[in-house]
Protein backbone atom coordinates (compact mmCIF):
# COMPACT_ATOMS: atom_id res chain seq x y z
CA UNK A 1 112.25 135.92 61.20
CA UNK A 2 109.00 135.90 58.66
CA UNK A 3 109.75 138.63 56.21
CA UNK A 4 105.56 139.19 54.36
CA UNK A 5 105.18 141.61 51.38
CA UNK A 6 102.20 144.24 52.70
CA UNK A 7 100.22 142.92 49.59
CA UNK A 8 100.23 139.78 51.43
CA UNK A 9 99.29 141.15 54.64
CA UNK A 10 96.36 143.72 53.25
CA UNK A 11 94.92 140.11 51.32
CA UNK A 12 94.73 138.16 54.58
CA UNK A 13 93.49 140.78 56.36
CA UNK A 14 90.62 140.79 53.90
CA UNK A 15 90.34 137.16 53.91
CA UNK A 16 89.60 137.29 57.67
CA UNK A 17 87.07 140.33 57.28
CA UNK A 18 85.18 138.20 54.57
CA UNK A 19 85.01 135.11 56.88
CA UNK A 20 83.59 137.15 59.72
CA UNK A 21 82.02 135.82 61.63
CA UNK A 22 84.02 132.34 61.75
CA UNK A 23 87.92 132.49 61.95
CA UNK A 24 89.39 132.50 58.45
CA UNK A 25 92.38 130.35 57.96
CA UNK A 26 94.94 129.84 55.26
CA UNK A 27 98.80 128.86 54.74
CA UNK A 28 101.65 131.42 53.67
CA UNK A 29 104.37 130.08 51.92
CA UNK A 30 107.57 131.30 50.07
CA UNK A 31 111.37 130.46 50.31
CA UNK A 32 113.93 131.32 52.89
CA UNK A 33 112.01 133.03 55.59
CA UNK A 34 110.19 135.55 53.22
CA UNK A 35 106.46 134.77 52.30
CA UNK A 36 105.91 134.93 48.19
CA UNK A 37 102.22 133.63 48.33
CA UNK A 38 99.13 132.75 50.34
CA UNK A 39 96.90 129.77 50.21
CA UNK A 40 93.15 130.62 51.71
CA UNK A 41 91.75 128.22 53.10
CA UNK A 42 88.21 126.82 54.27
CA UNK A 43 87.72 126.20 58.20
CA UNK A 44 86.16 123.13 57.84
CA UNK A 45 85.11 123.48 61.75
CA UNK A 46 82.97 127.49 60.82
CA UNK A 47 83.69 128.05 64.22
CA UNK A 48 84.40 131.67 65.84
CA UNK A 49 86.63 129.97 68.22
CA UNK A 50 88.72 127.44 66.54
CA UNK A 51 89.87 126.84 62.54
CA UNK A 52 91.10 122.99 60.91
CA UNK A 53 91.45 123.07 57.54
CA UNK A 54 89.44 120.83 54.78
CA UNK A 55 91.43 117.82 53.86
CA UNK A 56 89.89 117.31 51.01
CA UNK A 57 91.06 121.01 49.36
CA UNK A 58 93.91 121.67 47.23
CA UNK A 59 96.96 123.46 48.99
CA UNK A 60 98.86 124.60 45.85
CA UNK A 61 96.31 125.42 43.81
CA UNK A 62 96.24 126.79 41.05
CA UNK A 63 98.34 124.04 38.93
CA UNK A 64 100.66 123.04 41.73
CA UNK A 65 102.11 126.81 41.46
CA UNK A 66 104.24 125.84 44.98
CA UNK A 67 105.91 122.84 43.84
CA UNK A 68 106.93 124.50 40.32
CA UNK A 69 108.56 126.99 42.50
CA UNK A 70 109.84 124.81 44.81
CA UNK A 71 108.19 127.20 47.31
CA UNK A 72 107.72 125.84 51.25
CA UNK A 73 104.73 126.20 53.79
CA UNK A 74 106.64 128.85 56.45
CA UNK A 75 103.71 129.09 58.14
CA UNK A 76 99.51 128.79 58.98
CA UNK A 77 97.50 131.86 59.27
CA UNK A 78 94.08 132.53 61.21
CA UNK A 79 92.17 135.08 62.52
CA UNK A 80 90.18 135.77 65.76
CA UNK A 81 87.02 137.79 64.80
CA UNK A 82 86.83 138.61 68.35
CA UNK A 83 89.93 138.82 70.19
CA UNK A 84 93.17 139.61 70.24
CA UNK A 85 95.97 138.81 68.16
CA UNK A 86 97.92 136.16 70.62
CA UNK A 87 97.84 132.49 71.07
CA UNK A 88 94.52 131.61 72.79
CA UNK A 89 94.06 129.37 75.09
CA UNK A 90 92.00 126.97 71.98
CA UNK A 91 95.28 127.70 69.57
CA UNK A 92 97.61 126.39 72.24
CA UNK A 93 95.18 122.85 72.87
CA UNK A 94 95.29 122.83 69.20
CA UNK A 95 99.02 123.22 68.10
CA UNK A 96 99.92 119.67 67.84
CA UNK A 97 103.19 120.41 65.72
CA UNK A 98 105.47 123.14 67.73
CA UNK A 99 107.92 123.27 64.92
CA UNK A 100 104.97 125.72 62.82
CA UNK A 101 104.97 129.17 62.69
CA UNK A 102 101.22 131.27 63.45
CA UNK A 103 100.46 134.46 62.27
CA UNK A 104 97.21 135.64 63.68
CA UNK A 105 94.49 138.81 62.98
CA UNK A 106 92.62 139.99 65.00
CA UNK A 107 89.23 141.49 64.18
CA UNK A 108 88.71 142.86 67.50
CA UNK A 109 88.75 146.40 67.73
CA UNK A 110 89.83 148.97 64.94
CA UNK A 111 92.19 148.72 63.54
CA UNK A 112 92.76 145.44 62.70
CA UNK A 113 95.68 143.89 63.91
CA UNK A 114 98.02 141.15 62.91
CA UNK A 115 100.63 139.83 64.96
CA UNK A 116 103.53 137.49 64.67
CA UNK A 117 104.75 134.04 64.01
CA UNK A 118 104.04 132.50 67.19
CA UNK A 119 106.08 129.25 67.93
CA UNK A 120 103.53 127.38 70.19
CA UNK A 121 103.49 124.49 72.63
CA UNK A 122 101.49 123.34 75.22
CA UNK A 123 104.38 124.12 77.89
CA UNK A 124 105.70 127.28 76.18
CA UNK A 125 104.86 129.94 73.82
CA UNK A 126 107.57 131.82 71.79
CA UNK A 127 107.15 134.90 69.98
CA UNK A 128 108.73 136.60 66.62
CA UNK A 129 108.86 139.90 64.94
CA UNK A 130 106.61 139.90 61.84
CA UNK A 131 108.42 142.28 59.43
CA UNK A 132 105.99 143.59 56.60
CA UNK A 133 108.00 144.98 54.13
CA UNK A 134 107.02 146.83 51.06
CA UNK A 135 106.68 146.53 47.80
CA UNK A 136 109.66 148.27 46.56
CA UNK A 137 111.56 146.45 49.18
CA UNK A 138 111.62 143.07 47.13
């Protein structure tokens, strides 16, 4: 289970509305299964259909804030300006690692949805709850 404070959430979500119309993408990390912080990042492909991240950029930026906390990547984020909020057919070729978690918004359609983590390999896809708790619930 992903546990994701609804700050979190509502700043993802707007980090996929301002990369319309490419898919935004970004990590979420935290401690034991509950997400403390999000890292945007740039999708070095600007494609509407597909996101890889920038080598060259920074995860734990600003100051190495992560590693002072000892906090761990639980798991990527992207959106999908223009479908829904599953594992596409593209996000399945890509996932070359099945042990990471997806969380995925869609921008198709009002409202906006986000769904998730998705487990995903190329022979199977497995799917968890996303809980999105709130903030007095920390």
């Amino acid at each position: 289970m992903l546990r994701i404070d609804k700050r979190i959430v509502d700043n993802i979500v707007l980090h996929a509305g301002r990369e319309l119309p490419i898919e935004a993408c970004g990590y979420l990390a935290g401690k034991g299964g509950t997400v403390t912080a999000h890292y945007e990042m740039t999708n070095a492909d600007a494609s509407v259909e597909h996101f890889s991240f920038n080598v060259q950029e920074p995860i734990c930026s600003p100051h190495g804030r992560s590693d002072q906390r000892k906090w761990e990547i639980l798991a990527v984020y992207h959106s999908h300006p223009a479908t829904p909020a599953r594992p596409s057919g593209e996000d399945i070729a890509l996932a070359h690692d099945p042990g990471v978690s997806y969380v995925i918004i869609s921008l198709a359609g009002s409202p906006w949805k986000i769904s998730g983590p998705f487990r995903i390999s190329r022979r199977d896809r497995r799917t968890r709850i996303i809980v999105v708790m709130d903030d007095q619930a920390r």
